[in-house]
PDB file of N, CA and C in Angstrom:
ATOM      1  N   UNK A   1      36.364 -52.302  11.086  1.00  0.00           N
ATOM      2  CA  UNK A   1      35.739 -51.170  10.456  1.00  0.00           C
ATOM      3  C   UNK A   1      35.642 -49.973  11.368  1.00  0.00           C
ATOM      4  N   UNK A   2      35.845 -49.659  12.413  1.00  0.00           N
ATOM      5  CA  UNK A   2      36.052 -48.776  13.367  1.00  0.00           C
ATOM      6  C   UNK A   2      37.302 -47.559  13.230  1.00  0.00           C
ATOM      7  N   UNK A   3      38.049 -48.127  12.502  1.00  0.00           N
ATOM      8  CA  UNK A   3      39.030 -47.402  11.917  1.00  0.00           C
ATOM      9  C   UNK A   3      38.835 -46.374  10.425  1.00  0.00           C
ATOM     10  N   UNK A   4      38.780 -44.798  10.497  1.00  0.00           N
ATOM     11  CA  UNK A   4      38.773 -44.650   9.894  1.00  0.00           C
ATOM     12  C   UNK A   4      39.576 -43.529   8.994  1.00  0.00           C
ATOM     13  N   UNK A   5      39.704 -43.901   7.620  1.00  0.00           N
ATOM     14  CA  UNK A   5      40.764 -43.729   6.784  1.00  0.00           C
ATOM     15  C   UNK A   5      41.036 -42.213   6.633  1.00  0.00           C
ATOM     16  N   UNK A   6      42.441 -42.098   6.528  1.00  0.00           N
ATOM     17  CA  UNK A   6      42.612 -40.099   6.385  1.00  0.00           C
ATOM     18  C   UNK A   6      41.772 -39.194   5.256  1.00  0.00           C
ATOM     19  N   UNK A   7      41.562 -38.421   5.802  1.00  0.00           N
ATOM     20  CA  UNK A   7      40.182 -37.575   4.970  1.00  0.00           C
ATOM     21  C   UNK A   7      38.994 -37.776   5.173  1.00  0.00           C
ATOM     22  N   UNK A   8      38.593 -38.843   6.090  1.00  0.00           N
ATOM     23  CA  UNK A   8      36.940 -39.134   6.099  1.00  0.00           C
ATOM     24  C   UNK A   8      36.451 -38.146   6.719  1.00  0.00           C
ATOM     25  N   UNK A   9      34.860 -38.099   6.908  1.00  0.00           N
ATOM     26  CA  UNK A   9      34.329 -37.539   7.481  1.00  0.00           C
ATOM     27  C   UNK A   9      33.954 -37.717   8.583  1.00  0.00           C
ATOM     28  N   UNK A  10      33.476 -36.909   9.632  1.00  0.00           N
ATOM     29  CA  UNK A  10      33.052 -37.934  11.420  1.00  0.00           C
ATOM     30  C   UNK A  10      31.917 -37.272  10.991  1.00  0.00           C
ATOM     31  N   UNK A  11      31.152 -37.800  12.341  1.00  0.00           N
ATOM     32  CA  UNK A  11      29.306 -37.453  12.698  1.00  0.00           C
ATOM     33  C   UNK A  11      29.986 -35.976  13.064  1.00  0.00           C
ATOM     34  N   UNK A  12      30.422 -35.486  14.136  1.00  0.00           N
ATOM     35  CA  UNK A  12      30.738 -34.436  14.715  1.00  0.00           C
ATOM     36  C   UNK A  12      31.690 -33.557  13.478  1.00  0.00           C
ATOM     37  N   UNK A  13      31.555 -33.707  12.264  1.00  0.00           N
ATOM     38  CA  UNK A  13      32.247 -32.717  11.327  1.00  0.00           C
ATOM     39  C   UNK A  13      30.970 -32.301  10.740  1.00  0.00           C
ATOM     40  N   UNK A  14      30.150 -33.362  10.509  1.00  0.00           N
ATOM     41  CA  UNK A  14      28.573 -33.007   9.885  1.00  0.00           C
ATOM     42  C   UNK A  14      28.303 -32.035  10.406  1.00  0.00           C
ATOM     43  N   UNK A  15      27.974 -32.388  11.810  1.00  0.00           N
ATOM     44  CA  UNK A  15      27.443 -31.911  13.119  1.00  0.00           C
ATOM     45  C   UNK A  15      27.790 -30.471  12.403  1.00  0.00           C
ATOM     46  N   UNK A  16      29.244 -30.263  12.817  1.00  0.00           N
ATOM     47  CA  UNK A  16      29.419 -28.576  12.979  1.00  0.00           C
ATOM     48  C   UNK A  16      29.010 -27.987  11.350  1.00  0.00           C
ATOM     49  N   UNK A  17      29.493 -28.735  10.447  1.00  0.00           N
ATOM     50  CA  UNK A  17      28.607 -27.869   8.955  1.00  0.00           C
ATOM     51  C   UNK A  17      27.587 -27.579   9.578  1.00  0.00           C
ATOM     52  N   UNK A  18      26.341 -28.744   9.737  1.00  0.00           N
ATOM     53  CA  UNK A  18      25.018 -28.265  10.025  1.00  0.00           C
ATOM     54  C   UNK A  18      24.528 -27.078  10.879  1.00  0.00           C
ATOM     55  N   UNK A  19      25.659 -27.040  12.009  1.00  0.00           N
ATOM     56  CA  UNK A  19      25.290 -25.674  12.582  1.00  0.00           C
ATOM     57  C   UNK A  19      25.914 -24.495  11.734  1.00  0.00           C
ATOM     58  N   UNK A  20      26.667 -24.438  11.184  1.00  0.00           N
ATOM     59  CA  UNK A  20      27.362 -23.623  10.816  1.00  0.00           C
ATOM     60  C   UNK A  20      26.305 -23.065   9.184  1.00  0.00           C
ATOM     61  N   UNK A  21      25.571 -23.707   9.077  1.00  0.00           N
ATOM     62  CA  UNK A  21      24.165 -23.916   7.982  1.00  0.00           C
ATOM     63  C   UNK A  21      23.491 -23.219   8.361  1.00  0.00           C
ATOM     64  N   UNK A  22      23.114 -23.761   9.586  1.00  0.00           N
ATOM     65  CA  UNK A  22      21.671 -23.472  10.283  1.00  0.00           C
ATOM     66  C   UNK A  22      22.095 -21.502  10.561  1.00  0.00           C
ATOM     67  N   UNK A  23      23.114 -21.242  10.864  1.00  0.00           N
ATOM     68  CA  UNK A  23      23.326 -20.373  11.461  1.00  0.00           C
ATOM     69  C   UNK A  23      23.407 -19.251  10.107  1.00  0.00           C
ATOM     70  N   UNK A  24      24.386 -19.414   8.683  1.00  0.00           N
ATOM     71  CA  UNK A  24      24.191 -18.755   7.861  1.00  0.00           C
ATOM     72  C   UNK A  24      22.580 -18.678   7.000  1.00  0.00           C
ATOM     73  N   UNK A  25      21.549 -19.920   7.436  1.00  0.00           N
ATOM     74  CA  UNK A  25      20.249 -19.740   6.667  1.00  0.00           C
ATOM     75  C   UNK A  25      19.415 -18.740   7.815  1.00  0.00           C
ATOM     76  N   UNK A  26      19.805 -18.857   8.927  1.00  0.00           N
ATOM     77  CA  UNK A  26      19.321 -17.419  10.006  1.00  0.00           C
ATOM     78  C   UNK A  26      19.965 -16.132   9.804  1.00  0.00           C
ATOM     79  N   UNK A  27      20.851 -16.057   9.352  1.00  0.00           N
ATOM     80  CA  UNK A  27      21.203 -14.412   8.506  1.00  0.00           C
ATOM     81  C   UNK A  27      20.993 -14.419   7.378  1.00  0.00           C
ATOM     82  N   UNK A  28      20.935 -15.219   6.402  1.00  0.00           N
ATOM     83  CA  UNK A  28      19.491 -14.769   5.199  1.00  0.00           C
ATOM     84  C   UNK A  28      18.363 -14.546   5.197  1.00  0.00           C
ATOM     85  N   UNK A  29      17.933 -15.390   6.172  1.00  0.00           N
ATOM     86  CA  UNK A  29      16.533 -14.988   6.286  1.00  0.00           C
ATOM     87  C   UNK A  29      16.045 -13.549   7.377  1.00  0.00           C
ATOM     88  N   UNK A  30      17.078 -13.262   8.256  1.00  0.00           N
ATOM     89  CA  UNK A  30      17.295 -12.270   8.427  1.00  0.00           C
ATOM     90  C   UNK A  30      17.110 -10.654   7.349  1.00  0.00           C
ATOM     91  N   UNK A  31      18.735 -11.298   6.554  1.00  0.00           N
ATOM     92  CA  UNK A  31      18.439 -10.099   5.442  1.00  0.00           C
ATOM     93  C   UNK A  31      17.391 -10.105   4.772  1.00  0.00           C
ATOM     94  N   UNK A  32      16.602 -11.253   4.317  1.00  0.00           N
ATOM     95  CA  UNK A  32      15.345 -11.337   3.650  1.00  0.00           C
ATOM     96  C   UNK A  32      14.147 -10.319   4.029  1.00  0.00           C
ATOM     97  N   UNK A  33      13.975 -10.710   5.586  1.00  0.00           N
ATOM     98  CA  UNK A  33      13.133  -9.981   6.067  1.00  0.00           C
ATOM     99  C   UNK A  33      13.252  -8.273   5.891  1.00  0.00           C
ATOM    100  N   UNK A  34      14.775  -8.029   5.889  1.00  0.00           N
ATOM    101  CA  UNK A  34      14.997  -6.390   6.628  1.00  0.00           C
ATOM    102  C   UNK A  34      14.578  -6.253   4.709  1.00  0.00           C
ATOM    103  N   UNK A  35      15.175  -6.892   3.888  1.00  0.00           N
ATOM    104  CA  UNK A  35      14.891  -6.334   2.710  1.00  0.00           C
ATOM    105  C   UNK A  35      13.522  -5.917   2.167  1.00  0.00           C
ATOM    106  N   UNK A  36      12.223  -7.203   2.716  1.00  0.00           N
ATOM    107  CA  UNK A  36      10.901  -7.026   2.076  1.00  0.00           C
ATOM    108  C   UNK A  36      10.275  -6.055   3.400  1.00  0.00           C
ATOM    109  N   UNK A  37      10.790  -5.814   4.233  1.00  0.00           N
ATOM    110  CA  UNK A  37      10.364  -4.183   4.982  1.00  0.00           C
ATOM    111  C   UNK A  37      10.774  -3.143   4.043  1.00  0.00           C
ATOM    112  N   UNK A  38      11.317  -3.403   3.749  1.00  0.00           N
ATOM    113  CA  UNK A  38      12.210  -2.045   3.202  1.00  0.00           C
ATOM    114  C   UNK A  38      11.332  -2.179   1.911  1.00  0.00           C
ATOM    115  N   UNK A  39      11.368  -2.534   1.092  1.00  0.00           N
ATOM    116  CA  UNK A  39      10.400  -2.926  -0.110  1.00  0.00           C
ATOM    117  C   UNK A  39       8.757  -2.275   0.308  1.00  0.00           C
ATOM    118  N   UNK A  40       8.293  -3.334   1.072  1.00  0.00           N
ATOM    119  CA  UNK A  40       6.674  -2.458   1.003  1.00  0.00           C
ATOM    120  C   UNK A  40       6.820  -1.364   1.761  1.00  0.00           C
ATOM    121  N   UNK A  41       7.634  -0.115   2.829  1.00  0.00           N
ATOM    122  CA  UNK A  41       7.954   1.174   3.028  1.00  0.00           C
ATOM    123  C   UNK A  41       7.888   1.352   1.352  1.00  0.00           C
ATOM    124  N   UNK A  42       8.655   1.105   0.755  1.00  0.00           N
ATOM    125  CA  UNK A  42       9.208   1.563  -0.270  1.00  0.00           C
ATOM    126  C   UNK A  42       7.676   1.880  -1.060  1.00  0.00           C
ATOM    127  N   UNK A  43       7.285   0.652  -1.502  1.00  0.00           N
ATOM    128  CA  UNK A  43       5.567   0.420  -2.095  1.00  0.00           C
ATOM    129  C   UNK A  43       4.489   1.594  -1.226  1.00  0.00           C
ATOM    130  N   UNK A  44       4.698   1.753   0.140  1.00  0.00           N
ATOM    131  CA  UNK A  44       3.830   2.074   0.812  1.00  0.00           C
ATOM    132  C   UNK A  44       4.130   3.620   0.278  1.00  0.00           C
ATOM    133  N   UNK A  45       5.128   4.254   0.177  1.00  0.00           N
ATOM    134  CA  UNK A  45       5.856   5.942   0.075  1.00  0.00           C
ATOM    135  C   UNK A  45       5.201   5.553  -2.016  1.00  0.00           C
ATOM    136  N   UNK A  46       5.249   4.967  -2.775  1.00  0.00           N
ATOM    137  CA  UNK A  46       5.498   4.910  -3.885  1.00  0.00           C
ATOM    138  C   UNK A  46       3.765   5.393  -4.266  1.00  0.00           C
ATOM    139  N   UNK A  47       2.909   4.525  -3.171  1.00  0.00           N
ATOM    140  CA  UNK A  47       1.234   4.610  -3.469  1.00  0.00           C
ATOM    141  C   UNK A  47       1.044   5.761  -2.954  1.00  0.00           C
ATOM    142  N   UNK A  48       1.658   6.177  -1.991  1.00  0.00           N
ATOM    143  CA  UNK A  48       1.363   7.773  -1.617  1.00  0.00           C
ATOM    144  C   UNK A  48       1.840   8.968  -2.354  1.00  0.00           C
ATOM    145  N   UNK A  49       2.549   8.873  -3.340  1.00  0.00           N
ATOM    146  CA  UNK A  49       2.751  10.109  -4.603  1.00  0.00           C
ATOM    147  C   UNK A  49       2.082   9.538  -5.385  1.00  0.00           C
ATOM    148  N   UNK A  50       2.083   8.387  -5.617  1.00  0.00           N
ATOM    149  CA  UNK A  50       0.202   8.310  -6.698  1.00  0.00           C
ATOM    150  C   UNK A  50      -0.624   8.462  -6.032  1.00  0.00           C
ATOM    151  N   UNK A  51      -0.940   8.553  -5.217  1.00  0.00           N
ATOM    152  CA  UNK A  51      -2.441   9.600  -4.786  1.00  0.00           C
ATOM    153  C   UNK A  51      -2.308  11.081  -4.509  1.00  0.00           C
ATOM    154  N   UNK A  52      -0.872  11.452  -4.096  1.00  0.00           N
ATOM    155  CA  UNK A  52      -0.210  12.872  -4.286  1.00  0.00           C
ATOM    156  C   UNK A  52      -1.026  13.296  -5.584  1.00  0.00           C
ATOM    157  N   UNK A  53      -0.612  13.025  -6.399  1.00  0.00           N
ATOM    158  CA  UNK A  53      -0.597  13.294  -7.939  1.00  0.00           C
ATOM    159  C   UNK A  53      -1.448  13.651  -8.088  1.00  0.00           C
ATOM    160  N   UNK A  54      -2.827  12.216  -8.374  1.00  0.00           N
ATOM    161  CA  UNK A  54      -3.806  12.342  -8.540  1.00  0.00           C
ATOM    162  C   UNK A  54      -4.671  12.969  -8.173  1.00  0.00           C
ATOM    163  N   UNK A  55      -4.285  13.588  -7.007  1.00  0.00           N
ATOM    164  CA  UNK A  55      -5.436  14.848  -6.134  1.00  0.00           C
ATOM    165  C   UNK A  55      -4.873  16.095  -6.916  1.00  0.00           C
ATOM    166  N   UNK A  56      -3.561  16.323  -7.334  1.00  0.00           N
ATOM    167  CA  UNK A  56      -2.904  17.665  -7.817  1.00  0.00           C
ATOM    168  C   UNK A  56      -3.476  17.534  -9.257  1.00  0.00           C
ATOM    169  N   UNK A  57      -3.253  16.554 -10.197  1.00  0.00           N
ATOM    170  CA  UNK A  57      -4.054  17.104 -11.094  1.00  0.00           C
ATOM    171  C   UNK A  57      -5.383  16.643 -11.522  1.00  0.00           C
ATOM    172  N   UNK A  58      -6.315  16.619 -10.262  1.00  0.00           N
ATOM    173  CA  UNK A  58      -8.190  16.800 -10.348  1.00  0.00           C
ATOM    174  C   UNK A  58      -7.925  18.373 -10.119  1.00  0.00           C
ATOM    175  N   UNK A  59      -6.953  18.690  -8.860  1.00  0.00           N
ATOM    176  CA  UNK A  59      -7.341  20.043  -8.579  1.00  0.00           C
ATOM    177  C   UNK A  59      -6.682  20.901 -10.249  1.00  0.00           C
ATOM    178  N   UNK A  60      -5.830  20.770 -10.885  1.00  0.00           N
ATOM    179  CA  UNK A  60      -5.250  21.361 -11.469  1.00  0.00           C
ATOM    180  C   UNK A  60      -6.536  21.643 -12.508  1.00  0.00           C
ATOM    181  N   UNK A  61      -7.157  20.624 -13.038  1.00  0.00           N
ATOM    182  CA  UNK A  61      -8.401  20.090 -13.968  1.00  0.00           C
ATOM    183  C   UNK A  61      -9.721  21.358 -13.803  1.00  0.00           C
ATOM    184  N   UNK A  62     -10.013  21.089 -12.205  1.00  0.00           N
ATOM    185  CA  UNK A  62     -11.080  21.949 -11.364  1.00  0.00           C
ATOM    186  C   UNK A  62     -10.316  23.269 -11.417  1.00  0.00           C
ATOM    187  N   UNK A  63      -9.597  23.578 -11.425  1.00  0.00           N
ATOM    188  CA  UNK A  63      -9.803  25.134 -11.562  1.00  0.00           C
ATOM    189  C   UNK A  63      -9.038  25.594 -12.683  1.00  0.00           C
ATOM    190  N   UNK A  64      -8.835  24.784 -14.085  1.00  0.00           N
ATOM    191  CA  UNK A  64      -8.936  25.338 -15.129  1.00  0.00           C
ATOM    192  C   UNK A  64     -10.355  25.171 -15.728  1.00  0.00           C
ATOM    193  N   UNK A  65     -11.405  24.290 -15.512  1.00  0.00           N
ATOM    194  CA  UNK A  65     -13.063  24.553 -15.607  1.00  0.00           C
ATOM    195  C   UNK A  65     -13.533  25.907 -14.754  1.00  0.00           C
ATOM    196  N   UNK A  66     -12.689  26.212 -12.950  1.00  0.00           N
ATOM    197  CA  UNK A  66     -13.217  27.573 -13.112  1.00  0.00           C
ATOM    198  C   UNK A  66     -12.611  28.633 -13.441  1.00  0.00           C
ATOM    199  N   UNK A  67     -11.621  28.652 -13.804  1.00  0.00           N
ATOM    200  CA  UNK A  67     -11.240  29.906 -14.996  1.00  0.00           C
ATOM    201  C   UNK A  67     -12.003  29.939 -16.186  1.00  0.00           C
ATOM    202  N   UNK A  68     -11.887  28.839 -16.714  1.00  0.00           N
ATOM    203  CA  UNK A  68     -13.215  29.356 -18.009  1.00  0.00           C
ATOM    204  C   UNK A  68     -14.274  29.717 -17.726  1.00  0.00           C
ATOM    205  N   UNK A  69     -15.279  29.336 -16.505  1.00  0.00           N
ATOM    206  CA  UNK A  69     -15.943  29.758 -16.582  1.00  0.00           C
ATOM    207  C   UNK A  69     -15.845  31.139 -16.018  1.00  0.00           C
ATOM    208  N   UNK A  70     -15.278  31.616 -15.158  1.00  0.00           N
ATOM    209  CA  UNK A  70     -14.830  33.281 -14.845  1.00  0.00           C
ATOM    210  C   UNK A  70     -14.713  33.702 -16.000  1.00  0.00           C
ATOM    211  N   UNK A  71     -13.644  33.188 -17.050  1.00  0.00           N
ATOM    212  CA  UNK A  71     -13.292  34.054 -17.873  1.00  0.00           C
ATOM    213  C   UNK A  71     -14.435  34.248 -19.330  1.00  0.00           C
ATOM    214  N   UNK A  72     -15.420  33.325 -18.982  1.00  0.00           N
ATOM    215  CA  UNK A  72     -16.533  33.600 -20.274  1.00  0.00           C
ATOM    216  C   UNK A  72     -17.661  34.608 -19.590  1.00  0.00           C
ATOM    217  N   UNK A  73     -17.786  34.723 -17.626  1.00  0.00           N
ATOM    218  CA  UNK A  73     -18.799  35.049 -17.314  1.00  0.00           C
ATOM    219  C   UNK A  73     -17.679  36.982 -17.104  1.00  0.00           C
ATOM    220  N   UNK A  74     -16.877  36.982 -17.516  1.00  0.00           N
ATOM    221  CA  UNK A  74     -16.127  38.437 -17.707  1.00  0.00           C
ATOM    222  C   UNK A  74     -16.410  38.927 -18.942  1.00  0.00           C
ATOM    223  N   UNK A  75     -16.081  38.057 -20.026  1.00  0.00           N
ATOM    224  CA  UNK A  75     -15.697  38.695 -21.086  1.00  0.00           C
ATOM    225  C   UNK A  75     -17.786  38.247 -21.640  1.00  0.00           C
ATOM    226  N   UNK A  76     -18.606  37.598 -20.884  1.00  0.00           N
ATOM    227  CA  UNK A  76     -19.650  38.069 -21.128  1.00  0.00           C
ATOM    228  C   UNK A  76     -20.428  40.140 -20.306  1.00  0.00           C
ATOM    229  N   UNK A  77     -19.801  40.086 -18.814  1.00  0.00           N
ATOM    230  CA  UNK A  77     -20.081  41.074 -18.205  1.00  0.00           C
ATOM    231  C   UNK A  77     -19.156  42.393 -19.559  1.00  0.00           C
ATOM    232  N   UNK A  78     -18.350  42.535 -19.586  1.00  0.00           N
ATOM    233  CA  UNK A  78     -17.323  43.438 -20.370  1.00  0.00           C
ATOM    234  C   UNK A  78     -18.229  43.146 -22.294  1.00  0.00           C
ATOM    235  N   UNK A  79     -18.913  42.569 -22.317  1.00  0.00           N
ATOM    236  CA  UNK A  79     -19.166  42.796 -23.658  1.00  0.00           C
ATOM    237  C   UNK A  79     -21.027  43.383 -23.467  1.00  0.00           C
ATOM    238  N   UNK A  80     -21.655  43.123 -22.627  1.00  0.00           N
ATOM    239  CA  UNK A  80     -22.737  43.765 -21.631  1.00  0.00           C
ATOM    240  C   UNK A  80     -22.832  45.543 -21.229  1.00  0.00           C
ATOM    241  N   UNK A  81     -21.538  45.266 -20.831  1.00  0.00           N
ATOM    242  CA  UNK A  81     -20.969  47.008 -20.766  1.00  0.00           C
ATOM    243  C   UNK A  81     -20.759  47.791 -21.667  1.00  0.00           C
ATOM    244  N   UNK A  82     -20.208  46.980 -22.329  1.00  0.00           N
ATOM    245  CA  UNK A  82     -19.878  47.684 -24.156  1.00  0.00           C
ATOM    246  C   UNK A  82     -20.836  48.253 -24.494  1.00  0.00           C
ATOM    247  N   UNK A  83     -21.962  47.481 -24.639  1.00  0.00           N
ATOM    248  CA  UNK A  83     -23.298  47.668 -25.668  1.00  0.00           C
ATOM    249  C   UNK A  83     -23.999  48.086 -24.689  1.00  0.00           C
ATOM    250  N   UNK A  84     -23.753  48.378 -23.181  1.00  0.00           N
ATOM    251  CA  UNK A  84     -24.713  49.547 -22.781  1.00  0.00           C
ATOM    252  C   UNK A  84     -23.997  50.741 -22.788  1.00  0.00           C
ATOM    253  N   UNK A  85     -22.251  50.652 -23.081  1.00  0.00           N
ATOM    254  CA  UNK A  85     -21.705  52.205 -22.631  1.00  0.00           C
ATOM    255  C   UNK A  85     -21.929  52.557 -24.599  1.00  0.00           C
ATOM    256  N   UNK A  86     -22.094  52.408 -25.329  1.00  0.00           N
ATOM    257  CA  UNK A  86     -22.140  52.698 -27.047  1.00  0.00           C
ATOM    258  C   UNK A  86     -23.592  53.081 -27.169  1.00  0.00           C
ATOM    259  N   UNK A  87     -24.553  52.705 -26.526  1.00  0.00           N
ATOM    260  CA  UNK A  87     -25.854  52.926 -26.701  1.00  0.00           C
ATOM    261  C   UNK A  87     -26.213  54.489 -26.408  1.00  0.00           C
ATOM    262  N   UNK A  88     -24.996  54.943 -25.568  1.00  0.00           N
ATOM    263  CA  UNK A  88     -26.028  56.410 -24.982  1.00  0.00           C
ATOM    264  C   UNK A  88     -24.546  57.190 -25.736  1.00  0.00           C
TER     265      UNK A  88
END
């Protein structure tokens, strides 16, 4: 039984698959890694224009409340004026 038949396999053919394994599951997991960096950058830039945003339109919000109110405390001053410049 020491003899063995054409096509078999040896320990030392295993052998080299297994490294040759070991070595392609260390450049996936490689790319794995560079990919889920790249991913939460990605997440990290994505949460920072949603809070971009959200500050642009509170501010957008806040100063269309103070335009109205400018523009009611005008067109109250200008209707004030009226009815004191018609009086004399």
């Amino acid at each position: 039984m020491t003899e063995l038949s054409p096509g078999s396999v040896t320990v030392a053919d295993l052998y080299r698959e297994l490294v040759g394994m070991r070595a392609d599951v260390v450049k996936a997991l490689t790319r794995i890694e560079v990919i889920d960096a790249a991913n939460s950058n990605a997440d990290r830039i994505h949460n920072d224009h949603e809070t971009r945003i959200r500050y642009l339109e509170a501010v957008r919000w806040k100063l269309a409340g103070a335009s109205l109110v400018l523009g009611a405390i005008a067109g109250g001053g200008a209707g004030w004026i009226a009815l004191a410049l018609a009086r004399h």
